[in-house]
PDB file of N, CA and C in Angstrom:
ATOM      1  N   UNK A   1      52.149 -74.307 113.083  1.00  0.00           N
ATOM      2  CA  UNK A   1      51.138 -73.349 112.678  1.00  0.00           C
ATOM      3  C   UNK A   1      51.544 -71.960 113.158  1.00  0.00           C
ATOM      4  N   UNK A   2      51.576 -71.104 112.329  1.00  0.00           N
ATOM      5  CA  UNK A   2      51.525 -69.483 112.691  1.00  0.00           C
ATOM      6  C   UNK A   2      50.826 -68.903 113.662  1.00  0.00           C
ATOM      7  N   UNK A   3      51.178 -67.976 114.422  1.00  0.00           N
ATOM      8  CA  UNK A   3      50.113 -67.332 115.030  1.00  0.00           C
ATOM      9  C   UNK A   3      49.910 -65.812 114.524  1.00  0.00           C
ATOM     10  N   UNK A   4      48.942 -65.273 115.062  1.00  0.00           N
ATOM     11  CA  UNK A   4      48.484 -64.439 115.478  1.00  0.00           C
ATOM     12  C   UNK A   4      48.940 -62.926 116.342  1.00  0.00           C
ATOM     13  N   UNK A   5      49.433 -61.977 116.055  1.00  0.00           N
ATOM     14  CA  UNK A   5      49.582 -60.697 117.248  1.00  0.00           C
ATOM     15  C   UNK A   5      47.613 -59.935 117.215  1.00  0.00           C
ATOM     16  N   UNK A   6      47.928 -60.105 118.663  1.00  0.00           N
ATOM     17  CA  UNK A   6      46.179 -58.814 118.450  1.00  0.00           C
ATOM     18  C   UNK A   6      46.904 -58.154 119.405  1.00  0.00           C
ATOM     19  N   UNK A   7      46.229 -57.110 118.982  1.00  0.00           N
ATOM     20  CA  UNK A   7      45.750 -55.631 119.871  1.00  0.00           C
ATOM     21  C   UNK A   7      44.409 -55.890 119.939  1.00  0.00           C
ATOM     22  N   UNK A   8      44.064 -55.607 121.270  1.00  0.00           N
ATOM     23  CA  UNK A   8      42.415 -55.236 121.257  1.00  0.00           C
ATOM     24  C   UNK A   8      42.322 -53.590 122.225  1.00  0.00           C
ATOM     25  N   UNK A   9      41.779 -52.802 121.374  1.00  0.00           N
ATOM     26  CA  UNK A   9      42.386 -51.251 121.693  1.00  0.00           C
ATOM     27  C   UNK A   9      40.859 -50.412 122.240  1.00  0.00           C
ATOM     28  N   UNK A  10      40.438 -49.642 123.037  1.00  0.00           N
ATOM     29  CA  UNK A  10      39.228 -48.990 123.379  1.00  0.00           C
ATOM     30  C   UNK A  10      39.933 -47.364 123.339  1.00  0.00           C
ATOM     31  N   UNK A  11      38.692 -46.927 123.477  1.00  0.00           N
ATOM     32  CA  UNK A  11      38.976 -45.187 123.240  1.00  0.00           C
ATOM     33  C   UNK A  11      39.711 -44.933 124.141  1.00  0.00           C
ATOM     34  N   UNK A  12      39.955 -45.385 125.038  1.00  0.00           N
ATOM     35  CA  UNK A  12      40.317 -44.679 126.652  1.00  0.00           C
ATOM     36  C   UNK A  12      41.749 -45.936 126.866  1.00  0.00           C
ATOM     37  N   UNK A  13      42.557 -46.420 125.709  1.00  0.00           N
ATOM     38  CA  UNK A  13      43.558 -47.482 125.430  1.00  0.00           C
ATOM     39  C   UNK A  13      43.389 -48.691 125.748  1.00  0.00           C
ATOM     40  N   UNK A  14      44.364 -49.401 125.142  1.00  0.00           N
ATOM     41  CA  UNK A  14      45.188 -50.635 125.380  1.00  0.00           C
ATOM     42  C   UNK A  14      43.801 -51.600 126.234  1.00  0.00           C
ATOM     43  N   UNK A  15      43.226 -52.862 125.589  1.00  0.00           N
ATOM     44  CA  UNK A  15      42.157 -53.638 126.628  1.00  0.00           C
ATOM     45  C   UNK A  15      43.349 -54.664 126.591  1.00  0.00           C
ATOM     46  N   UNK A  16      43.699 -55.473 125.183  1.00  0.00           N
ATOM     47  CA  UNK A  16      44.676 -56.380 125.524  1.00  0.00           C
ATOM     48  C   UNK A  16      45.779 -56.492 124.325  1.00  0.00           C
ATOM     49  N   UNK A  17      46.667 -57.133 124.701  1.00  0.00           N
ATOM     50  CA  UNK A  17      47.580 -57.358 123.897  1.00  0.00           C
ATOM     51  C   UNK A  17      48.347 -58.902 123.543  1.00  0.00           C
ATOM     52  N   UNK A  18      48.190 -59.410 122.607  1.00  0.00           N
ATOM     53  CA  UNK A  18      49.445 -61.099 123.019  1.00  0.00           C
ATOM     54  C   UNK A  18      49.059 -61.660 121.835  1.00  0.00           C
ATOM     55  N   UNK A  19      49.557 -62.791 122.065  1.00  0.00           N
ATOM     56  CA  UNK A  19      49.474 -64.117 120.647  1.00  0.00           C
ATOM     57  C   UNK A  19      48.233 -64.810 121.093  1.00  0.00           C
ATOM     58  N   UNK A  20      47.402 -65.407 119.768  1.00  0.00           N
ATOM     59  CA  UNK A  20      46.791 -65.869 119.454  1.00  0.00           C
ATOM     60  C   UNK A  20      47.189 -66.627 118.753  1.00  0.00           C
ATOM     61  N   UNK A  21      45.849 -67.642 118.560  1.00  0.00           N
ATOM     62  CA  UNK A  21      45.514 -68.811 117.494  1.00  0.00           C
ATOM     63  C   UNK A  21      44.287 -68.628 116.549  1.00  0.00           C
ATOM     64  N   UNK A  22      43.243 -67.752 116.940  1.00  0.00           N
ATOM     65  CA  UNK A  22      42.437 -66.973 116.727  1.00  0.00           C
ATOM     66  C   UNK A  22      41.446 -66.341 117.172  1.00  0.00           C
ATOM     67  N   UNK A  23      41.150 -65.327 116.250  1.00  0.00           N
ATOM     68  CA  UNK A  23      40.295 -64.090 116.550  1.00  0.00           C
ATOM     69  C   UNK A  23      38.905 -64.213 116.021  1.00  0.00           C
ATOM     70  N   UNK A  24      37.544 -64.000 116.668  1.00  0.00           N
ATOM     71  CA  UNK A  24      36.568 -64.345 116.318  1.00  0.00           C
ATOM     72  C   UNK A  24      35.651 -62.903 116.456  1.00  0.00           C
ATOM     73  N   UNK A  25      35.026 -62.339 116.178  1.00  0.00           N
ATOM     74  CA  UNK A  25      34.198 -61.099 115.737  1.00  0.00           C
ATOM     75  C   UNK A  25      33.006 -60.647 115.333  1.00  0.00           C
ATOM     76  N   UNK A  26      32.258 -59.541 115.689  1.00  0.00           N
ATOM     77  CA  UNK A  26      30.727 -59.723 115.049  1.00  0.00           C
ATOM     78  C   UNK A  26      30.960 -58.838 113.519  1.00  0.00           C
ATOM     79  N   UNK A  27      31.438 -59.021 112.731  1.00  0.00           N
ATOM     80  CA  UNK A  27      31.268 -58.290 111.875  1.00  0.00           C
ATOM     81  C   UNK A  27      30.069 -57.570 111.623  1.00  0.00           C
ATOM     82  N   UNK A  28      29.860 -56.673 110.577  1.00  0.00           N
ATOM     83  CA  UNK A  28      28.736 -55.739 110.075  1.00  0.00           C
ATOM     84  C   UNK A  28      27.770 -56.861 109.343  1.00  0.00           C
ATOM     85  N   UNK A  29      28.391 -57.857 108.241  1.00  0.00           N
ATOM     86  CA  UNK A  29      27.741 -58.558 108.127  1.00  0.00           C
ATOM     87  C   UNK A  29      27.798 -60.338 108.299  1.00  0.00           C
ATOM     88  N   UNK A  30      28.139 -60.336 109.538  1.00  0.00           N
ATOM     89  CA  UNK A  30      27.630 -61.473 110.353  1.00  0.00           C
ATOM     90  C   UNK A  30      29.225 -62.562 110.981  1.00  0.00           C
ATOM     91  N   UNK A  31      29.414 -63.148 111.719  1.00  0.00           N
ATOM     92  CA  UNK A  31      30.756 -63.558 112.573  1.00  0.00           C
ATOM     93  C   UNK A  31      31.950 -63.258 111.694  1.00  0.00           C
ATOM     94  N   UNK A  32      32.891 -63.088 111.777  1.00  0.00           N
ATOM     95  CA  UNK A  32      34.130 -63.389 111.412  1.00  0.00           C
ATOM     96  C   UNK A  32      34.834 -63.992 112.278  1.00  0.00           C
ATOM     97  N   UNK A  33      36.075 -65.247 111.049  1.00  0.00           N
ATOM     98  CA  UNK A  33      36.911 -65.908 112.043  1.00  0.00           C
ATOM     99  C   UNK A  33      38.387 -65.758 111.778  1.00  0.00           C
ATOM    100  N   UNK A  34      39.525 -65.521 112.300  1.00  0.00           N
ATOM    101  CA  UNK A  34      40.437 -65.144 112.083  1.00  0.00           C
ATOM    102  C   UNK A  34      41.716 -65.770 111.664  1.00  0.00           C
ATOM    103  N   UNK A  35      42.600 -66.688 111.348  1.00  0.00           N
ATOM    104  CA  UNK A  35      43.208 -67.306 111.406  1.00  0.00           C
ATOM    105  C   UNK A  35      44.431 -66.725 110.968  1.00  0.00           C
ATOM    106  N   UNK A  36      45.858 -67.643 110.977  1.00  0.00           N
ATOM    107  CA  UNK A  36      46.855 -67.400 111.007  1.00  0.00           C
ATOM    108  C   UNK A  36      46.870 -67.276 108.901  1.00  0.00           C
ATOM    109  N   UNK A  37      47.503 -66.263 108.195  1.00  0.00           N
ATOM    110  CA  UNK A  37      47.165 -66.318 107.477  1.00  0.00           C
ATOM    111  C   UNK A  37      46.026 -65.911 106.291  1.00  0.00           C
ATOM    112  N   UNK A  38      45.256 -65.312 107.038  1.00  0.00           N
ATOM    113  CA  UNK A  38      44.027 -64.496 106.307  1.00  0.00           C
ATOM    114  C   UNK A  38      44.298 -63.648 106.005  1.00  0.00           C
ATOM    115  N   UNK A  39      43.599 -63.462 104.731  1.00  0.00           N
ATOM    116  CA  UNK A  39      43.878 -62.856 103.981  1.00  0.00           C
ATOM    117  C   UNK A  39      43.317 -60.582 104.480  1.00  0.00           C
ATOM    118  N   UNK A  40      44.430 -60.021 104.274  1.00  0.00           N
ATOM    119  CA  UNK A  40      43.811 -58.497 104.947  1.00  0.00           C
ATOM    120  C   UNK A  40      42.577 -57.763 104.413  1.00  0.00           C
ATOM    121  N   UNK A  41      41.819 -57.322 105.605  1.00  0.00           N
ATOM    122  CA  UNK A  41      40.647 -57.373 105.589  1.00  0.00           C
ATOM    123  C   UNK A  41      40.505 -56.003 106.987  1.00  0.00           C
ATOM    124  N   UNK A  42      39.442 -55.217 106.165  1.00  0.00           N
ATOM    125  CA  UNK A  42      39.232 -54.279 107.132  1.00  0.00           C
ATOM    126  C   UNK A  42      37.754 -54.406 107.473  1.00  0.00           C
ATOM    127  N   UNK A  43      37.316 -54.712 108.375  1.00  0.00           N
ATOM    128  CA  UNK A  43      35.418 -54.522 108.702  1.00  0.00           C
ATOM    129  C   UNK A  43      35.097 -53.741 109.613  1.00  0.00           C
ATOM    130  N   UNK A  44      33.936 -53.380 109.417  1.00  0.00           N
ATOM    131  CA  UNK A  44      33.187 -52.782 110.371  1.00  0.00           C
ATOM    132  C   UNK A  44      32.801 -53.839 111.636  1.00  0.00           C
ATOM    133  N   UNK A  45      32.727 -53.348 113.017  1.00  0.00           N
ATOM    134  CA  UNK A  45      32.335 -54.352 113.977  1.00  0.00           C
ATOM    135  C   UNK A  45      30.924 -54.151 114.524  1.00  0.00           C
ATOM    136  N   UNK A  46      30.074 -54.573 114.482  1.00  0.00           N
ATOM    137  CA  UNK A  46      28.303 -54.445 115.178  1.00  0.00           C
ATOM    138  C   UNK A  46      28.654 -54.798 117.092  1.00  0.00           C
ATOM    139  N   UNK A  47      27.841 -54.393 117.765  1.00  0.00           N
ATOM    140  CA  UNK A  47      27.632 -54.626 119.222  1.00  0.00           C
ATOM    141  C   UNK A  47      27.557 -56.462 119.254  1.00  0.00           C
ATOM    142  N   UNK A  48      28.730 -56.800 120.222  1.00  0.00           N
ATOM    143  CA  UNK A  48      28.364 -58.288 120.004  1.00  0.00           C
ATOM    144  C   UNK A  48      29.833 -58.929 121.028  1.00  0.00           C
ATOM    145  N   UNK A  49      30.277 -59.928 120.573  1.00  0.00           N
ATOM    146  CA  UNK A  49      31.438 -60.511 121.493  1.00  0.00           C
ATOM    147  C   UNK A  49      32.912 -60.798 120.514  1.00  0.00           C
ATOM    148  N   UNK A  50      33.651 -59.884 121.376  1.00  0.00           N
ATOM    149  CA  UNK A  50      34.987 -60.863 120.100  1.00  0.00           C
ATOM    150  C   UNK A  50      35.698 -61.946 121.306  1.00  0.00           C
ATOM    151  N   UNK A  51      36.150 -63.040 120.914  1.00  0.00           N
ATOM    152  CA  UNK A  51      36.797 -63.629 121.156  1.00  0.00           C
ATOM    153  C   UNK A  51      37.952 -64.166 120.597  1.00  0.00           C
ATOM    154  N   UNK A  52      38.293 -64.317 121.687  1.00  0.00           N
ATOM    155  CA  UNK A  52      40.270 -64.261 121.021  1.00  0.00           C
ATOM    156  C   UNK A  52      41.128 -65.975 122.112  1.00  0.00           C
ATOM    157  N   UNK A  53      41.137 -66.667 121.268  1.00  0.00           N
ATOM    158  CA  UNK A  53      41.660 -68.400 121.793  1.00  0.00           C
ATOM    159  C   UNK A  53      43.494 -68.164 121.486  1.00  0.00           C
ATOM    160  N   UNK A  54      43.864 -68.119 123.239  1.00  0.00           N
ATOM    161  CA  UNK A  54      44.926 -67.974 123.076  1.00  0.00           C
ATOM    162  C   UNK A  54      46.111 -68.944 122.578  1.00  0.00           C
ATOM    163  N   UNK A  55      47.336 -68.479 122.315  1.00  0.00           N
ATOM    164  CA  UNK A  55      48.130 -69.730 122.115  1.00  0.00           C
ATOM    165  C   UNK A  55      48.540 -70.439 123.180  1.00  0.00           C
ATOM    166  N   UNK A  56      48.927 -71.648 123.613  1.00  0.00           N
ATOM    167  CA  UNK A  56      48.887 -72.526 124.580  1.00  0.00           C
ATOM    168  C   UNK A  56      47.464 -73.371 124.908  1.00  0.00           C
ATOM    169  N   UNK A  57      46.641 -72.583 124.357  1.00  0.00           N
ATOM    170  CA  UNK A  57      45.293 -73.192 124.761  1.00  0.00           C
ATOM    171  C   UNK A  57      44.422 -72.893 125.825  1.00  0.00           C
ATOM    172  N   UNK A  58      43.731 -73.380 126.755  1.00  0.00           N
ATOM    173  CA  UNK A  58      42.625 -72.686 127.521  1.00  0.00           C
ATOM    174  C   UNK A  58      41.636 -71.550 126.725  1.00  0.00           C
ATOM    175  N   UNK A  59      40.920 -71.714 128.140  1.00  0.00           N
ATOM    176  CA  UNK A  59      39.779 -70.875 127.452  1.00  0.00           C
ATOM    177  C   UNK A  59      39.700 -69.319 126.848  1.00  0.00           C
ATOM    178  N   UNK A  60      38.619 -69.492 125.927  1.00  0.00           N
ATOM    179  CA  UNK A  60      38.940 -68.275 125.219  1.00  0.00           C
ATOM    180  C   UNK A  60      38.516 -66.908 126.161  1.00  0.00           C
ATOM    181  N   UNK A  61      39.431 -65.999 125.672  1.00  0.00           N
ATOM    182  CA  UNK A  61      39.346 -64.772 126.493  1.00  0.00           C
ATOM    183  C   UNK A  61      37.852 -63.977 125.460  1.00  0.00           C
ATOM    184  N   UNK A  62      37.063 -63.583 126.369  1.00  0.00           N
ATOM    185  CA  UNK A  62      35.673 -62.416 125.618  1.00  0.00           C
ATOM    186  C   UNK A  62      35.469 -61.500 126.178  1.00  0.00           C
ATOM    187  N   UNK A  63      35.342 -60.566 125.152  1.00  0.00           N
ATOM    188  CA  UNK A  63      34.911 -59.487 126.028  1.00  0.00           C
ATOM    189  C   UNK A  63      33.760 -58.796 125.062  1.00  0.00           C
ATOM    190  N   UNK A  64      32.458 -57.867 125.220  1.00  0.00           N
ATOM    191  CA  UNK A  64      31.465 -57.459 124.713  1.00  0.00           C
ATOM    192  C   UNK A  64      31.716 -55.914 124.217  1.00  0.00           C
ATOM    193  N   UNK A  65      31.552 -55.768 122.942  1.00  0.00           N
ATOM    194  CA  UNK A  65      32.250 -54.480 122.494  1.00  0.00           C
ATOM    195  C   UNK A  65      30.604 -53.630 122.091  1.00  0.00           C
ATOM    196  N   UNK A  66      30.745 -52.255 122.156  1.00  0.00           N
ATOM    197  CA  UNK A  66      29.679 -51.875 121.618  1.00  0.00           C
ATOM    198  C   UNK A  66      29.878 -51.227 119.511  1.00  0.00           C
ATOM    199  N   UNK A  67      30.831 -52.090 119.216  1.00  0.00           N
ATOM    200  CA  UNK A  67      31.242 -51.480 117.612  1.00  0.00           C
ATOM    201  C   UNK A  67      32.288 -51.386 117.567  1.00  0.00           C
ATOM    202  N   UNK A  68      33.053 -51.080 116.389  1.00  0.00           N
ATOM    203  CA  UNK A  68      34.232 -50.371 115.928  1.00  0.00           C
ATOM    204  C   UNK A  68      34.696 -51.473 114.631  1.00  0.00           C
ATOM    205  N   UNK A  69      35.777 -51.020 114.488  1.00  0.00           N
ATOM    206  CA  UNK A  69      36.394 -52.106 113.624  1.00  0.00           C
ATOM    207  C   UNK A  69      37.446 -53.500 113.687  1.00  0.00           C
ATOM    208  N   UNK A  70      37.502 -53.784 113.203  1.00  0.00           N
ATOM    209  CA  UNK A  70      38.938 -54.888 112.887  1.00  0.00           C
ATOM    210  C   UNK A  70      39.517 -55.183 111.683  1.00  0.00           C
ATOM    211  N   UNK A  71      40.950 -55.260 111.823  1.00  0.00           N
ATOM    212  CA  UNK A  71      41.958 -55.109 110.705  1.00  0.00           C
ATOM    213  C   UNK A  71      42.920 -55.658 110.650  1.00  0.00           C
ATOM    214  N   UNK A  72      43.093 -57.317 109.659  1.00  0.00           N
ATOM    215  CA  UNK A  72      43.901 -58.085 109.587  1.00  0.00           C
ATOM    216  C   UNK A  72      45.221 -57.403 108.449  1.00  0.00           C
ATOM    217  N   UNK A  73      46.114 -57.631 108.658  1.00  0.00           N
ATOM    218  CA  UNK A  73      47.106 -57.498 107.776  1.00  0.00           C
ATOM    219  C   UNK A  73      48.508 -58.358 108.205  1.00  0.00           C
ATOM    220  N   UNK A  74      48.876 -58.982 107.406  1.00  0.00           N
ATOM    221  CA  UNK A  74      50.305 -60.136 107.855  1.00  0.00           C
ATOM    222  C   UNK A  74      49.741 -60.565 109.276  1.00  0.00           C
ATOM    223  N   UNK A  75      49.304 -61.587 109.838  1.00  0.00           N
ATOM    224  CA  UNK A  75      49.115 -62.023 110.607  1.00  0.00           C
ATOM    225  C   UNK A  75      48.829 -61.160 112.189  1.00  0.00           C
ATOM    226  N   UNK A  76      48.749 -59.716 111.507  1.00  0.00           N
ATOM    227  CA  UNK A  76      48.359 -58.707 112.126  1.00  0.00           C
ATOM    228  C   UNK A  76      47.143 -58.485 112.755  1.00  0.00           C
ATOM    229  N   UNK A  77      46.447 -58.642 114.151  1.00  0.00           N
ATOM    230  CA  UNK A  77      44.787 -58.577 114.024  1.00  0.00           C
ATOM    231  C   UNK A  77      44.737 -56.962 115.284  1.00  0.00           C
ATOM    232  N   UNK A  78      44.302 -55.840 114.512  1.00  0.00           N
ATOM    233  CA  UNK A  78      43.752 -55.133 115.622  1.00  0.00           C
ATOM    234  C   UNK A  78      42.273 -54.637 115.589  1.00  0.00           C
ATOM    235  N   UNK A  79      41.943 -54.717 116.607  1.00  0.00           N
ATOM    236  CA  UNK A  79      40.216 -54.390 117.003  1.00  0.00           C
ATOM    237  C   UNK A  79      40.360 -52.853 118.263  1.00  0.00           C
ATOM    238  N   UNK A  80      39.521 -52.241 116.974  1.00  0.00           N
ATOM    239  CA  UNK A  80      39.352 -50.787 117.839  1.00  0.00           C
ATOM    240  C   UNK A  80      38.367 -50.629 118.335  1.00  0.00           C
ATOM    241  N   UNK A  81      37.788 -50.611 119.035  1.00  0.00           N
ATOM    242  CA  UNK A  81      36.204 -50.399 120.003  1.00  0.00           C
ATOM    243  C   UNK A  81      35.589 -49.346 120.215  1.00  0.00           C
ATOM    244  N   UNK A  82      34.332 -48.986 120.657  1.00  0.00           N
ATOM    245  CA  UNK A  82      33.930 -47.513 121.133  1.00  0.00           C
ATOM    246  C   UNK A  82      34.200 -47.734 122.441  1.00  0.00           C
ATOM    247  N   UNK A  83      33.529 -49.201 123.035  1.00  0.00           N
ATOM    248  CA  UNK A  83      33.333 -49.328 124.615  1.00  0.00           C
ATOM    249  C   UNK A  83      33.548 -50.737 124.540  1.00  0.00           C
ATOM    250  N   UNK A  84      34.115 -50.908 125.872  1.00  0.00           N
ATOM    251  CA  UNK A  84      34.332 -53.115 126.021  1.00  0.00           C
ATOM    252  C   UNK A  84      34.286 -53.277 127.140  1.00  0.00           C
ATOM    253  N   UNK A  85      33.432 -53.892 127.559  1.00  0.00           N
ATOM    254  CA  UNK A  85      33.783 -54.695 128.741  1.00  0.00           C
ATOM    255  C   UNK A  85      34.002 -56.627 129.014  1.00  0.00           C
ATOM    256  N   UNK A  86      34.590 -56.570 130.396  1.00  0.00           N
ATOM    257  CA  UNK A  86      35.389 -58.397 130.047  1.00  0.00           C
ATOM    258  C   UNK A  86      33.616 -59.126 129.816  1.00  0.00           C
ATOM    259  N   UNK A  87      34.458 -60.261 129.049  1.00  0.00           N
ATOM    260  CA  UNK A  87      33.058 -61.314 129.232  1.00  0.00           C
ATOM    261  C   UNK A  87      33.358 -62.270 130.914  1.00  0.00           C
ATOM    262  N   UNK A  88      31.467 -62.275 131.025  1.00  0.00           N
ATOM    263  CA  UNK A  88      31.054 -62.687 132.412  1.00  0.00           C
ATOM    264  C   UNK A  88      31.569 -63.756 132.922  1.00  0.00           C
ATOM    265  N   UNK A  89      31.616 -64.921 131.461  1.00  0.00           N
ATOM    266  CA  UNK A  89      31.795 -66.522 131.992  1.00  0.00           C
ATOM    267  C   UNK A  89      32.685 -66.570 130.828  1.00  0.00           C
ATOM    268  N   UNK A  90      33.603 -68.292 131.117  1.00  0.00           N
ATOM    269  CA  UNK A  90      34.239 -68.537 129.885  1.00  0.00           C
ATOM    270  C   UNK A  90      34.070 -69.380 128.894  1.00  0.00           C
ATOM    271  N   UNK A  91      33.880 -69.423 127.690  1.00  0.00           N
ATOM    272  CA  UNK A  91      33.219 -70.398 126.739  1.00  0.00           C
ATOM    273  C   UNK A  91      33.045 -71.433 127.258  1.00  0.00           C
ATOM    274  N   UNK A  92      32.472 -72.447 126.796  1.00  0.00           N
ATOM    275  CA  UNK A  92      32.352 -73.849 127.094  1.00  0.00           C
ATOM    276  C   UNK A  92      32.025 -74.212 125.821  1.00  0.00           C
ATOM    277  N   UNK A  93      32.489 -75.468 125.747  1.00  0.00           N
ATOM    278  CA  UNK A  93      32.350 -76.977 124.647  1.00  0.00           C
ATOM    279  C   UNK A  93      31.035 -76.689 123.779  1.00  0.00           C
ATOM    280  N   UNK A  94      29.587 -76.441 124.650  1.00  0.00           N
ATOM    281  CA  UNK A  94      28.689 -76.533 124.398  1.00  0.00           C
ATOM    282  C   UNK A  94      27.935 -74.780 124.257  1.00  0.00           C
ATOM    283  N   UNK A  95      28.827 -73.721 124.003  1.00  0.00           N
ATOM    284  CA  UNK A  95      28.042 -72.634 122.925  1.00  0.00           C
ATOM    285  C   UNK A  95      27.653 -72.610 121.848  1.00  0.00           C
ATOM    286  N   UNK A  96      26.573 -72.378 121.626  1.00  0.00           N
ATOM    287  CA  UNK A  96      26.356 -72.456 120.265  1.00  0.00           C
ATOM    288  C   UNK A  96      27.129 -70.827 119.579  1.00  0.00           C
ATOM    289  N   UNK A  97      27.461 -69.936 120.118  1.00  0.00           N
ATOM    290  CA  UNK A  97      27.692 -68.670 119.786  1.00  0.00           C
ATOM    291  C   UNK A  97      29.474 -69.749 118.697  1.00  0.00           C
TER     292      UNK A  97
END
Protein backbone atom coordinates (compact mmCIF):
# COMPACT_ATOMS: atom_id res chain seq x y z
CA UNK A 1 0.00 0.00 0.00
CA UNK A 2 1.16 3.63 -0.77
CA UNK A 3 1.65 6.12 1.60
CA UNK A 4 1.15 9.35 2.33
CA UNK A 5 3.78 12.71 2.74
CA UNK A 6 1.98 15.45 5.15
CA UNK A 7 3.04 18.66 6.09
CA UNK A 8 1.06 19.96 8.85
CA UNK A 9 2.12 23.82 8.63
CA UNK A 10 0.85 26.87 11.28
CA UNK A 11 1.39 30.60 10.70
CA UNK A 12 4.36 30.81 12.89
CA UNK A 13 5.83 27.22 10.68
CA UNK A 14 6.47 23.75 10.33
CA UNK A 15 3.95 21.68 13.34
CA UNK A 16 4.88 18.35 11.58
CA UNK A 17 6.25 16.60 8.92
CA UNK A 18 6.54 12.49 7.82
CA UNK A 19 4.70 9.52 6.24
CA UNK A 20 1.48 8.51 6.80
CA UNK A 21 -1.22 5.97 6.19
CA UNK A 22 -3.78 8.53 6.76
CA UNK A 23 -5.03 11.88 7.21
CA UNK A 24 -8.30 12.61 8.88
CA UNK A 25 -9.86 16.35 9.04
CA UNK A 26 -12.80 18.58 9.94
CA UNK A 27 -13.67 19.75 6.73
CA UNK A 28 -16.15 22.84 6.03
CA UNK A 29 -18.58 20.34 5.28
CA UNK A 30 -18.16 17.61 7.69
CA UNK A 31 -14.88 14.82 8.39
CA UNK A 32 -12.63 14.07 5.71
CA UNK A 33 -10.54 10.92 5.28
CA UNK A 34 -7.43 10.73 3.47
CA UNK A 35 -5.94 7.89 1.86
CA UNK A 36 -3.13 6.83 -0.25
CA UNK A 37 -4.45 7.72 -3.60
CA UNK A 38 -7.26 10.28 -3.35
CA UNK A 39 -8.23 11.85 -5.52
CA UNK A 40 -6.84 16.09 -5.33
CA UNK A 41 -8.90 18.02 -3.40
CA UNK A 42 -8.62 21.41 -1.86
CA UNK A 43 -11.03 22.22 1.39
CA UNK A 44 -11.66 24.52 3.65
CA UNK A 45 -10.86 23.31 7.40
CA UNK A 46 -13.61 24.31 10.42
CA UNK A 47 -12.13 24.41 14.25
CA UNK A 48 -11.92 20.70 15.13
CA UNK A 49 -9.08 17.77 15.24
CA UNK A 50 -6.92 16.47 12.36
CA UNK A 51 -5.47 13.35 12.81
CA UNK A 52 -2.79 11.82 11.09
CA UNK A 53 -2.13 7.47 11.70
CA UNK A 54 1.33 7.05 11.14
CA UNK A 55 3.12 4.49 9.02
CA UNK A 56 4.41 1.65 11.19
CA UNK A 57 1.37 1.96 13.21
CA UNK A 58 0.68 3.21 16.81
CA UNK A 59 -1.33 5.71 17.86
CA UNK A 60 -2.61 8.39 15.96
CA UNK A 61 -0.86 11.69 16.31
CA UNK A 62 -3.86 14.91 17.00
CA UNK A 63 -3.65 17.94 17.27
CA UNK A 64 -6.75 20.78 17.52
CA UNK A 65 -6.59 23.40 14.78
CA UNK A 66 -8.61 26.57 14.88
CA UNK A 67 -9.28 26.45 10.62
CA UNK A 68 -7.42 26.69 7.54
CA UNK A 69 -7.18 24.40 4.77
CA UNK A 70 -6.04 21.03 3.32
CA UNK A 71 -4.70 19.97 0.00
CA UNK A 72 -4.30 16.56 -1.45
CA UNK A 73 -2.44 16.24 -4.67
CA UNK A 74 -0.31 12.86 -5.76
CA UNK A 75 -0.30 11.41 -2.53
CA UNK A 76 0.57 14.84 -1.36
CA UNK A 77 -1.40 15.95 2.00
CA UNK A 78 -0.69 19.58 3.35
CA UNK A 79 -2.76 21.26 6.15
CA UNK A 80 -2.27 24.98 6.74
CA UNK A 81 -3.70 26.23 10.08
CA UNK A 82 -4.38 29.64 11.71
CA UNK A 83 -3.49 28.13 15.27
CA UNK A 84 -2.75 24.24 16.57
CA UNK A 85 -2.16 22.92 19.42
CA UNK A 86 -0.95 18.96 20.32
CA UNK A 87 -3.94 16.74 21.21
CA UNK A 88 -4.27 16.02 25.13
CA UNK A 89 -4.70 12.11 25.00
CA UNK A 90 -4.18 9.48 22.30
CA UNK A 91 -7.05 7.89 20.39
CA UNK A 92 -8.33 4.79 21.65
CA UNK A 93 -10.26 1.73 20.03
CA UNK A 94 -13.33 3.12 21.54
CA UNK A 95 -13.79 7.01 19.99
CA UNK A 96 -16.51 7.57 18.51
CA UNK A 97 -14.83 10.86 16.86
Amino acid sequence: MADLEVDLVATDGKVWSGTARQVSAPAADGEIGILAGHTPILSVLRPGEVRVQPVGGGEPLRWHVDGGFLSVDSDTVTVVVDTVASGTRPASAGDAR
